[in-house]
PDB file of N, CA and C in Angstrom:
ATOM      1  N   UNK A   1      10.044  -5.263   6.473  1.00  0.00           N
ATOM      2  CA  UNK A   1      10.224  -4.886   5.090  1.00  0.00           C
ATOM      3  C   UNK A   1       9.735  -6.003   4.162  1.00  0.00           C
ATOM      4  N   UNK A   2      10.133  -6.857   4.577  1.00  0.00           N
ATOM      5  CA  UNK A   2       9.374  -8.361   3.755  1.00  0.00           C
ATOM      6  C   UNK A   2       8.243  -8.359   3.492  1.00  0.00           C
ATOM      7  N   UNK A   3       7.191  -7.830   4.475  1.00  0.00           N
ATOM      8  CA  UNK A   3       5.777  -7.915   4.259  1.00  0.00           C
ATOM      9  C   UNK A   3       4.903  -6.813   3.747  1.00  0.00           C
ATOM     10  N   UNK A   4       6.126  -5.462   3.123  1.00  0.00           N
ATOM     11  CA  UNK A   4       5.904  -4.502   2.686  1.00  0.00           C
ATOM     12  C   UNK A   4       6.130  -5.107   1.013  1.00  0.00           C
ATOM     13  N   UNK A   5       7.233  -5.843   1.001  1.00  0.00           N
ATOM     14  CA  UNK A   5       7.670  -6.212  -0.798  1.00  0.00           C
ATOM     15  C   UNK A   5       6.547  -7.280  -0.870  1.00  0.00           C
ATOM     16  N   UNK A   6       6.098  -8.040   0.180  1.00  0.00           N
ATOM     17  CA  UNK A   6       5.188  -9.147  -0.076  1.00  0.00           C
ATOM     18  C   UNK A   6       3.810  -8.577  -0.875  1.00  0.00           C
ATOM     19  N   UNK A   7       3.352  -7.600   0.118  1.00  0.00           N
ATOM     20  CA  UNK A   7       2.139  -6.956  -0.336  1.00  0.00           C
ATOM     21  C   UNK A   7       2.517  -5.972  -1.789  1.00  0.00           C
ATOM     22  N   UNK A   8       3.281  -5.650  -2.290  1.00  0.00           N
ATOM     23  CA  UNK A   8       4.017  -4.718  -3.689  1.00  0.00           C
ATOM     24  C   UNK A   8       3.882  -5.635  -4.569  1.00  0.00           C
ATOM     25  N   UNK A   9       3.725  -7.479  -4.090  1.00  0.00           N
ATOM     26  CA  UNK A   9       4.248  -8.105  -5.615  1.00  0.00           C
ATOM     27  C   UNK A   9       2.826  -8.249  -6.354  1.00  0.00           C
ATOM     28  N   UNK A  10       1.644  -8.059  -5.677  1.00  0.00           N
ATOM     29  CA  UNK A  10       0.828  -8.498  -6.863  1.00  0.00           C
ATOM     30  C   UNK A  10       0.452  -6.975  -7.346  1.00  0.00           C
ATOM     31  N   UNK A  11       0.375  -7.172  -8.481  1.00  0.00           N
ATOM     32  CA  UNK A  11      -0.544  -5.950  -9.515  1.00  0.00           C
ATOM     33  C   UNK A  11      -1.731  -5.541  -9.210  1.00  0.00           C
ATOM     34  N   UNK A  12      -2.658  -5.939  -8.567  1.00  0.00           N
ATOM     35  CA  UNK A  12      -4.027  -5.490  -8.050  1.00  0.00           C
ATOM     36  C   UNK A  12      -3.739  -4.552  -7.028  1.00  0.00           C
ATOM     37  N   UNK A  13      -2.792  -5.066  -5.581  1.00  0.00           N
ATOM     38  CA  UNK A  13      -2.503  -4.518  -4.398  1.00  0.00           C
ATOM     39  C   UNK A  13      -1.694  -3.088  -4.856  1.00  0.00           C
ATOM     40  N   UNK A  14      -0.962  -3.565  -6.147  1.00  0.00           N
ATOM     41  CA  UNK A  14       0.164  -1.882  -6.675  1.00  0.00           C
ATOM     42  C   UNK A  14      -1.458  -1.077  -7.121  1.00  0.00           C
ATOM     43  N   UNK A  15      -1.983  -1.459  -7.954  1.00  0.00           N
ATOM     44  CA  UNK A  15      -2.860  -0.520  -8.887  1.00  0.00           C
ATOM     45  C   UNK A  15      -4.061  -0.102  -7.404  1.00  0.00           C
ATOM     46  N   UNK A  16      -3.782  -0.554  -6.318  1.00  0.00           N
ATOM     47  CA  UNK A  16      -5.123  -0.034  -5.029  1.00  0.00           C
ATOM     48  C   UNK A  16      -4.290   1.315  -5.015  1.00  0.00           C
ATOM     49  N   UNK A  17      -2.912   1.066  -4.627  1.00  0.00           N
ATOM     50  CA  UNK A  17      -2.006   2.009  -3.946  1.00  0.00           C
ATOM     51  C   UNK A  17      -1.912   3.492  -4.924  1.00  0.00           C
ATOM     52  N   UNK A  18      -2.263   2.978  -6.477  1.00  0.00           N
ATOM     53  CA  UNK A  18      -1.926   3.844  -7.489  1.00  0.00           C
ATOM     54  C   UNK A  18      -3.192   4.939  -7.373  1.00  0.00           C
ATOM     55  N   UNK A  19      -4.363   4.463  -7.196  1.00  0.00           N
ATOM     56  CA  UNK A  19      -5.832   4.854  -7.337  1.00  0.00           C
ATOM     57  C   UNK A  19      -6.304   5.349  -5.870  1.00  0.00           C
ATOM     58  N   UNK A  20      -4.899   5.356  -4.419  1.00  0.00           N
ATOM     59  CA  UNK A  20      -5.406   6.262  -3.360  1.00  0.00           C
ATOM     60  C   UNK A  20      -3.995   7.065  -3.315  1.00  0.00           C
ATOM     61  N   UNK A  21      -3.502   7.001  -3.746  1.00  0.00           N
ATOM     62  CA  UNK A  21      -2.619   8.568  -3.915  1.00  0.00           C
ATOM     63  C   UNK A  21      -3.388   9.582  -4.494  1.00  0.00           C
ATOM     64  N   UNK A  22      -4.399   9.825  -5.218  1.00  0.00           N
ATOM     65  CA  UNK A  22      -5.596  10.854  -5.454  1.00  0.00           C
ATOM     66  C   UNK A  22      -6.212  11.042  -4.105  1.00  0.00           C
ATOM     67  N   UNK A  23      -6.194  10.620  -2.889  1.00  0.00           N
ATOM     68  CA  UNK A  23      -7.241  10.593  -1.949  1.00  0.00           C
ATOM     69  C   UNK A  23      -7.916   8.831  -1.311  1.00  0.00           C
ATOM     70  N   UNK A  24      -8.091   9.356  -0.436  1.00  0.00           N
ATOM     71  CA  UNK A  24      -9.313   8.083   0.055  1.00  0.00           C
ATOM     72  C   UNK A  24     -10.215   7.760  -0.514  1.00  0.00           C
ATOM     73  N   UNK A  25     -10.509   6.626  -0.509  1.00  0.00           N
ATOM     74  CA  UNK A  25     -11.431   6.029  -1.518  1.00  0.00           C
ATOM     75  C   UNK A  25     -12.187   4.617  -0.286  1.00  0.00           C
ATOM     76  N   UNK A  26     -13.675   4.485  -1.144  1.00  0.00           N
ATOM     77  CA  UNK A  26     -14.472   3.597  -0.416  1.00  0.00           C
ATOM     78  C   UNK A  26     -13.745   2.124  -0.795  1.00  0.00           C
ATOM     79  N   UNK A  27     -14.498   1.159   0.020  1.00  0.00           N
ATOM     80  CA  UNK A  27     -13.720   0.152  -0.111  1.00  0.00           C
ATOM     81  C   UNK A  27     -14.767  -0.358  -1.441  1.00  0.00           C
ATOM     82  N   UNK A  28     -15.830  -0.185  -1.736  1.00  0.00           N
ATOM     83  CA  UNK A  28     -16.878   0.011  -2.997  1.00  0.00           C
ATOM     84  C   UNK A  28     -16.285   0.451  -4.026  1.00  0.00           C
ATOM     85  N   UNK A  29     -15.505   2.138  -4.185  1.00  0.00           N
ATOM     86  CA  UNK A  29     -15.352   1.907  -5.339  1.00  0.00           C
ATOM     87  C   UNK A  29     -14.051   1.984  -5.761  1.00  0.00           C
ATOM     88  N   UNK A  30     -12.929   1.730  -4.952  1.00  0.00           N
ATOM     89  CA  UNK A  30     -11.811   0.393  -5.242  1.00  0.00           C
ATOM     90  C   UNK A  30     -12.540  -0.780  -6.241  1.00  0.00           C
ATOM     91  N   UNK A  31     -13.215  -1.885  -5.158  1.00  0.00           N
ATOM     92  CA  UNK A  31     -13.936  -2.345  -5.899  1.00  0.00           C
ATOM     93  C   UNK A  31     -14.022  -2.888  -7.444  1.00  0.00           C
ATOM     94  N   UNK A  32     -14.872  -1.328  -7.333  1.00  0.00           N
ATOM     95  CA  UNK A  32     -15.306  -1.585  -8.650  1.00  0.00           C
ATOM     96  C   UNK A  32     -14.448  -1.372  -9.780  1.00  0.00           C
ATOM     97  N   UNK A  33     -13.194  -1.008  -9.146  1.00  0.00           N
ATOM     98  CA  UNK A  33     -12.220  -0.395 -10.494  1.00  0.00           C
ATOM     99  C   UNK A  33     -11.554  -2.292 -10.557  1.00  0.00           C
ATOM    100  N   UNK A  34     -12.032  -3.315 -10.191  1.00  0.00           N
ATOM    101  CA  UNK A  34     -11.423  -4.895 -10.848  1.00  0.00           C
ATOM    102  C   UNK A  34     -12.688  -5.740 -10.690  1.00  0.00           C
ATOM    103  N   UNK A  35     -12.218  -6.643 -11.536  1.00  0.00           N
ATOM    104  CA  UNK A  35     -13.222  -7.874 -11.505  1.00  0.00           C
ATOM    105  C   UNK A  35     -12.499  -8.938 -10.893  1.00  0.00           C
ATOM    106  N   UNK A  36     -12.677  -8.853  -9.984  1.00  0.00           N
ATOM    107  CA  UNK A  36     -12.972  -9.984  -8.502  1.00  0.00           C
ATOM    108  C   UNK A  36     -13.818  -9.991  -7.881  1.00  0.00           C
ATOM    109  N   UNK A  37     -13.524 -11.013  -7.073  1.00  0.00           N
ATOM    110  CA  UNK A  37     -14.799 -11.143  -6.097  1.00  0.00           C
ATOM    111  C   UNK A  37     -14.447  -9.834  -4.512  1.00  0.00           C
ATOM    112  N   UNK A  38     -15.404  -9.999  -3.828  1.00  0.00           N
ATOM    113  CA  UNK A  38     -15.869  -9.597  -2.351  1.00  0.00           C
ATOM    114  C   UNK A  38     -14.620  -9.976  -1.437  1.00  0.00           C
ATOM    115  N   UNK A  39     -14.478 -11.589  -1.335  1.00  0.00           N
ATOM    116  CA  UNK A  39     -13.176 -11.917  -0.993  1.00  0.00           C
ATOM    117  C   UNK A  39     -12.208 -11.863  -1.394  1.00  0.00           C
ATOM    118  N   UNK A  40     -11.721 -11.702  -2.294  1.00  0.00           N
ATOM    119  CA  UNK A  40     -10.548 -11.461  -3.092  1.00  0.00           C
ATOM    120  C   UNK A  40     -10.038 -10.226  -2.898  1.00  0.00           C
ATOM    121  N   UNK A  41     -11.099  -9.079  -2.812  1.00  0.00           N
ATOM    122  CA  UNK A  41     -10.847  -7.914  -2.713  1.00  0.00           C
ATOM    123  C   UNK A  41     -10.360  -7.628  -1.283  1.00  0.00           C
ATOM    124  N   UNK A  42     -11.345  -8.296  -0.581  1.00  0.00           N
ATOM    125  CA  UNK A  42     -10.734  -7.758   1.202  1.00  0.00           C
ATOM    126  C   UNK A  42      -9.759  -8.920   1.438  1.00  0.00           C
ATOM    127  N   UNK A  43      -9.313  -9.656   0.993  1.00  0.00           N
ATOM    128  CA  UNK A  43      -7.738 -10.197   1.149  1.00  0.00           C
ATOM    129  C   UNK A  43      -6.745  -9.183   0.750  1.00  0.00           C
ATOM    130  N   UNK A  44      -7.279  -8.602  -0.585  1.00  0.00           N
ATOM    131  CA  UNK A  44      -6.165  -7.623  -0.931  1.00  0.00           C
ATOM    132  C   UNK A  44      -5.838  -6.345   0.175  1.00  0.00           C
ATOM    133  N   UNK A  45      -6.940  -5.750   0.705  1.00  0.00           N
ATOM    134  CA  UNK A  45      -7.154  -4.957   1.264  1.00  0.00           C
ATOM    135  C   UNK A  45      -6.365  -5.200   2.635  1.00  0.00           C
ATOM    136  N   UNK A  46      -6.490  -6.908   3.156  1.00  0.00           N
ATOM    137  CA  UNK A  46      -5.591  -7.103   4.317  1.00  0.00           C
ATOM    138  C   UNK A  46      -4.284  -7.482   4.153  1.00  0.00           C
ATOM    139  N   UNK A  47      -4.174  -7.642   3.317  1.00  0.00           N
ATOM    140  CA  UNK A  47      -2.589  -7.843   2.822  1.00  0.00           C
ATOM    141  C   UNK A  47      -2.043  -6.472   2.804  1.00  0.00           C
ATOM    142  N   UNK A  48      -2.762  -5.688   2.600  1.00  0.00           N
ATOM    143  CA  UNK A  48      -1.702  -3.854   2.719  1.00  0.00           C
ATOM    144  C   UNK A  48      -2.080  -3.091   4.033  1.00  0.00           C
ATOM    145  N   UNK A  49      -3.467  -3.474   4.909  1.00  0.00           N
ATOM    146  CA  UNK A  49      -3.286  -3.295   6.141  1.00  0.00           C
ATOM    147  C   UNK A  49      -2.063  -3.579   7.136  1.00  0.00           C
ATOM    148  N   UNK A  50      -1.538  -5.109   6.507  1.00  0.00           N
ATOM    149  CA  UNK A  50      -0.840  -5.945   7.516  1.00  0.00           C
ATOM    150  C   UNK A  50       0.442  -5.282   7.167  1.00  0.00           C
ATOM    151  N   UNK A  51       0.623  -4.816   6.346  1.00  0.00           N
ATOM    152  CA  UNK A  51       1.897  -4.233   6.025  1.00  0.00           C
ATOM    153  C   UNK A  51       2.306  -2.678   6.003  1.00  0.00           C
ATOM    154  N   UNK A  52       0.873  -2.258   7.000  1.00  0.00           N
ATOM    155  CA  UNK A  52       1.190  -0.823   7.369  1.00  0.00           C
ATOM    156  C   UNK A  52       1.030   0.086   6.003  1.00  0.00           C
ATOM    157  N   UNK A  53       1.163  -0.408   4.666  1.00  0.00           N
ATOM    158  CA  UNK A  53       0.816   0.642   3.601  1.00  0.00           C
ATOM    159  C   UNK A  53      -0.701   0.873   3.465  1.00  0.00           C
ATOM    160  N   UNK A  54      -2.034   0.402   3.795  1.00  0.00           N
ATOM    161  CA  UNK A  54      -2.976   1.290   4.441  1.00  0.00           C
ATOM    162  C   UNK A  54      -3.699   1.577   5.327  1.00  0.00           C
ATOM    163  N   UNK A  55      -4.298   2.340   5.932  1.00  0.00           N
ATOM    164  CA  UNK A  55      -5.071   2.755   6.708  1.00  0.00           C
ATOM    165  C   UNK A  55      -6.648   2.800   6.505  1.00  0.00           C
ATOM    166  N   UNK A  56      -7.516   1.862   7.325  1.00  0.00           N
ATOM    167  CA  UNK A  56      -8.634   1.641   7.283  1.00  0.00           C
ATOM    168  C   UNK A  56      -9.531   2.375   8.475  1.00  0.00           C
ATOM    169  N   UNK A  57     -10.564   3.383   7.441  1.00  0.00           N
ATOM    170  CA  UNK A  57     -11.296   3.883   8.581  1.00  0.00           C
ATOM    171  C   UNK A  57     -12.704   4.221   8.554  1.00  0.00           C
ATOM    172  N   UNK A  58     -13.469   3.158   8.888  1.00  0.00           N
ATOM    173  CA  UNK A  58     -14.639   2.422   9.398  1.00  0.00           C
ATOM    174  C   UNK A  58     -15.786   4.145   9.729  1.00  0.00           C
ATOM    175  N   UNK A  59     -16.608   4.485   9.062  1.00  0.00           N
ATOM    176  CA  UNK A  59     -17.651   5.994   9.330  1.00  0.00           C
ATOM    177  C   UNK A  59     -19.267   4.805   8.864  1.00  0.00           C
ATOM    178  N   UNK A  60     -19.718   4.557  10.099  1.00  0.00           N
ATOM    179  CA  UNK A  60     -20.847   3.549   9.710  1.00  0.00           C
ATOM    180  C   UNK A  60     -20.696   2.551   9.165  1.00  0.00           C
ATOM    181  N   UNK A  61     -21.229   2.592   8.234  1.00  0.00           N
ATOM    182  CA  UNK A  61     -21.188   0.546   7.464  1.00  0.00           C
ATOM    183  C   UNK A  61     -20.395   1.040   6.367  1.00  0.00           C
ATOM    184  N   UNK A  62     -19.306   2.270   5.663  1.00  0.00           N
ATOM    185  CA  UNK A  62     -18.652   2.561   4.640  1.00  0.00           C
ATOM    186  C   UNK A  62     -17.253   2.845   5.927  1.00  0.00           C
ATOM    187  N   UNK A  63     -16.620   1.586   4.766  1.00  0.00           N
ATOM    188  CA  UNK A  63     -14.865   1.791   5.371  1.00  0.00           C
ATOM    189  C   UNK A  63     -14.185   2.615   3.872  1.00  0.00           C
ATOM    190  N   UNK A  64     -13.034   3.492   4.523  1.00  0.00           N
ATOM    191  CA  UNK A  64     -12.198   4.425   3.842  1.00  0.00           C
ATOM    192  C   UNK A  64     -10.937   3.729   3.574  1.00  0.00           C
ATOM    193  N   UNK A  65     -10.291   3.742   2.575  1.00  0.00           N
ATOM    194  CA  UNK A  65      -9.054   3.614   2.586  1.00  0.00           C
ATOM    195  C   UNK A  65      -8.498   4.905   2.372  1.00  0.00           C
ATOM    196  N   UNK A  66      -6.719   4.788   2.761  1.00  0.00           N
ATOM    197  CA  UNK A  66      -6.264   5.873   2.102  1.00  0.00           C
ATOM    198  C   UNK A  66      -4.748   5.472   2.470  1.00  0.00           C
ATOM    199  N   UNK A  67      -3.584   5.982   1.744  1.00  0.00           N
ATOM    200  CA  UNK A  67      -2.067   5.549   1.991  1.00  0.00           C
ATOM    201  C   UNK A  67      -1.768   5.691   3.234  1.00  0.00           C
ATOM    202  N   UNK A  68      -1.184   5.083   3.576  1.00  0.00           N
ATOM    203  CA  UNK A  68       0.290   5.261   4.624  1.00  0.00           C
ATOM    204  C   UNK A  68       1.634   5.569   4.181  1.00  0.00           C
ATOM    205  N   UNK A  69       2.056   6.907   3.630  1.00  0.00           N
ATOM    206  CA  UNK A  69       2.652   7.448   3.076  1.00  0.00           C
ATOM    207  C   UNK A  69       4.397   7.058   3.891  1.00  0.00           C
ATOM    208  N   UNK A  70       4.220   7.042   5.424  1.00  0.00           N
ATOM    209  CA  UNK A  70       5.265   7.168   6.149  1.00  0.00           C
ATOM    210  C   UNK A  70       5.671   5.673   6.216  1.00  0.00           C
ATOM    211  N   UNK A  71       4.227   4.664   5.992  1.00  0.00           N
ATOM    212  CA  UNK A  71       5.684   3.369   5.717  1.00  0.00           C
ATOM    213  C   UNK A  71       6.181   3.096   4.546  1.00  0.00           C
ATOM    214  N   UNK A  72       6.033   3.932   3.149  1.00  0.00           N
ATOM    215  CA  UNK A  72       6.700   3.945   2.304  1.00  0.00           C
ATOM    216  C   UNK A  72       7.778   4.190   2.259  1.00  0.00           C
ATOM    217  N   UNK A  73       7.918   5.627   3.021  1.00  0.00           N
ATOM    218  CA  UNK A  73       8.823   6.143   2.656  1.00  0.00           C
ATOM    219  C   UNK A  73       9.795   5.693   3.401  1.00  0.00           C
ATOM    220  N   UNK A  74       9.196   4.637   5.056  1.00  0.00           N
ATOM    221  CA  UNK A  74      10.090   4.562   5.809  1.00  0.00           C
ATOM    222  C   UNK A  74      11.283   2.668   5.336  1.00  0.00           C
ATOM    223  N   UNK A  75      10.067   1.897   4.302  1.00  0.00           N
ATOM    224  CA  UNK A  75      11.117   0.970   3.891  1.00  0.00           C
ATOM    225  C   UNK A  75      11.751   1.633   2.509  1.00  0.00           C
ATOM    226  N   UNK A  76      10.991   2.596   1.993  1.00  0.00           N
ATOM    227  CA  UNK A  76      12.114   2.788   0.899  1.00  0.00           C
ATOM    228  C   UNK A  76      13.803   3.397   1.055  1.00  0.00           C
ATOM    229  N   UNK A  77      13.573   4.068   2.318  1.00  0.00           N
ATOM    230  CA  UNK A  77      14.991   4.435   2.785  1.00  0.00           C
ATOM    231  C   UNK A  77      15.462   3.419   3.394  1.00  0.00           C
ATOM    232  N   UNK A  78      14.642   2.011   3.936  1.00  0.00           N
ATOM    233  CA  UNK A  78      15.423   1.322   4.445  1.00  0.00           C
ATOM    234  C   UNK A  78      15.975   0.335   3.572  1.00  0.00           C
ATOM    235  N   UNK A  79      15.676   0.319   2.307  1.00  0.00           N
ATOM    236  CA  UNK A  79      15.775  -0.900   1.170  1.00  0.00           C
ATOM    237  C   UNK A  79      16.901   0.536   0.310  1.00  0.00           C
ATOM    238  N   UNK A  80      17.007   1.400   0.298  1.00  0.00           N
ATOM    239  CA  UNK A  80      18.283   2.474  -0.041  1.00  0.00           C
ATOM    240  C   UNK A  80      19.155   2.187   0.379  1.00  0.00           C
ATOM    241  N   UNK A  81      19.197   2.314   1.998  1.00  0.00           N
ATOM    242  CA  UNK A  81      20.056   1.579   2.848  1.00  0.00           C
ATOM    243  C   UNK A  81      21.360   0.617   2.437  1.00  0.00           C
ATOM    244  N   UNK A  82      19.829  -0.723   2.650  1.00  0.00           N
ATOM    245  CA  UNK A  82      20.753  -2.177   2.379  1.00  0.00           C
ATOM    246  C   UNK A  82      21.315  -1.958   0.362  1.00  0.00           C
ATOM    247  N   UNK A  83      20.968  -1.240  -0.075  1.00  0.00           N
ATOM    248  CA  UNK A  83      21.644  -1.226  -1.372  1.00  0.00           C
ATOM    249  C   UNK A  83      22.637  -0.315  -1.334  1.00  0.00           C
ATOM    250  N   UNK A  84      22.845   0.375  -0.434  1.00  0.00           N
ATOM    251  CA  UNK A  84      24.404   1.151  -0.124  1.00  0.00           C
ATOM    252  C   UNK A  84      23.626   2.447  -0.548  1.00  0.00           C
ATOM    253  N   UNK A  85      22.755   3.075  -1.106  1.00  0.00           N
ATOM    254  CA  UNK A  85      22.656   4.510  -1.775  1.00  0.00           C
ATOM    255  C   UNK A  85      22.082   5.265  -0.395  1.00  0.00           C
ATOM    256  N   UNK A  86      22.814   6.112  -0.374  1.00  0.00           N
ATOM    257  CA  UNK A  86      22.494   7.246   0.563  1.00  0.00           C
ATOM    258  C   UNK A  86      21.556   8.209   0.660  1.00  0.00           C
ATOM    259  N   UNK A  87      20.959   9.068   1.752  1.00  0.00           N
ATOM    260  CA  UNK A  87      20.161   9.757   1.383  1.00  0.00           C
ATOM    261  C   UNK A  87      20.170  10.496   0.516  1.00  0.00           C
ATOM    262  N   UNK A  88      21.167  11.240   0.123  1.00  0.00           N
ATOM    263  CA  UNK A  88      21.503  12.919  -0.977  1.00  0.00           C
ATOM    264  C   UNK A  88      21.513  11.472  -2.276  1.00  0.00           C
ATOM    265  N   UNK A  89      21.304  10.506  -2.556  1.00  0.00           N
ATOM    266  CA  UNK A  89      21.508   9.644  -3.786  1.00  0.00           C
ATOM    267  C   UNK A  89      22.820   9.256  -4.113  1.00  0.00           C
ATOM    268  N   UNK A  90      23.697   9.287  -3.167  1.00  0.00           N
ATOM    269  CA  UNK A  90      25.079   8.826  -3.612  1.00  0.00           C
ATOM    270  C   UNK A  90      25.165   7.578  -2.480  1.00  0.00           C
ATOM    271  N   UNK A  91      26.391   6.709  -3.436  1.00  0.00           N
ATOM    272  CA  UNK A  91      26.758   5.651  -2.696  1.00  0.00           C
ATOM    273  C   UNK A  91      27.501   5.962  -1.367  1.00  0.00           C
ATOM    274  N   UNK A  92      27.243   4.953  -0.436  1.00  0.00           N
ATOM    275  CA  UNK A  92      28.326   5.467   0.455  1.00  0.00           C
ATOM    276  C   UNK A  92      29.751   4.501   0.737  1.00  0.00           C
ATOM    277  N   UNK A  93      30.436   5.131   1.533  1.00  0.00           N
ATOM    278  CA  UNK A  93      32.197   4.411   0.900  1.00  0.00           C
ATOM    279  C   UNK A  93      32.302   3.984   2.538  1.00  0.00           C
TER     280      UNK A  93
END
């Protein structure tokens, strides 16, 4: 879970995640939606690999991104959890 909030804290890595909930997207024109560099960008890109929120998939010399929907959802119930709120949204006693 640590390396799920790790990869959430910067604003570039949130706004990748925001811009492939529409779909998969090239690692090009991610990209092009910031001004960084080449490296900067595929650090970002391995920082949300490593943390299971995306999925990289390589069709020739163009890699895809696209969410990993199930480790969202699977630390957000686990960070529900450790804050006591239950699944139906109530605390539990």
């Amino acid at each position: 879970m640590n390396t799920v909030f790790e990869a959430l804290a910067h604003p570039t890595r949130r706004a990748i995640l925001e811009m492939l909930k529409s779909g998969s997207k090239t690692a090009g024109e991610l990209a092009e939606a910031f001004n960084v560099s080449k490296p900067t960008m595929s650090g970002h890109f391995s920082k949300l690999k490593e943390a299971g929120l995306i999925h990289a998939d390589q069709k020739g010399t163009t890699v895809f991104y696209s969410i990993n929907m199930s480790t969202l959802e699977e630390v957000l119930l686990s960070f529900m959890g450790t804050m006591g709120v239950a699944k139906n949204g109530e605390g539990e006693e």
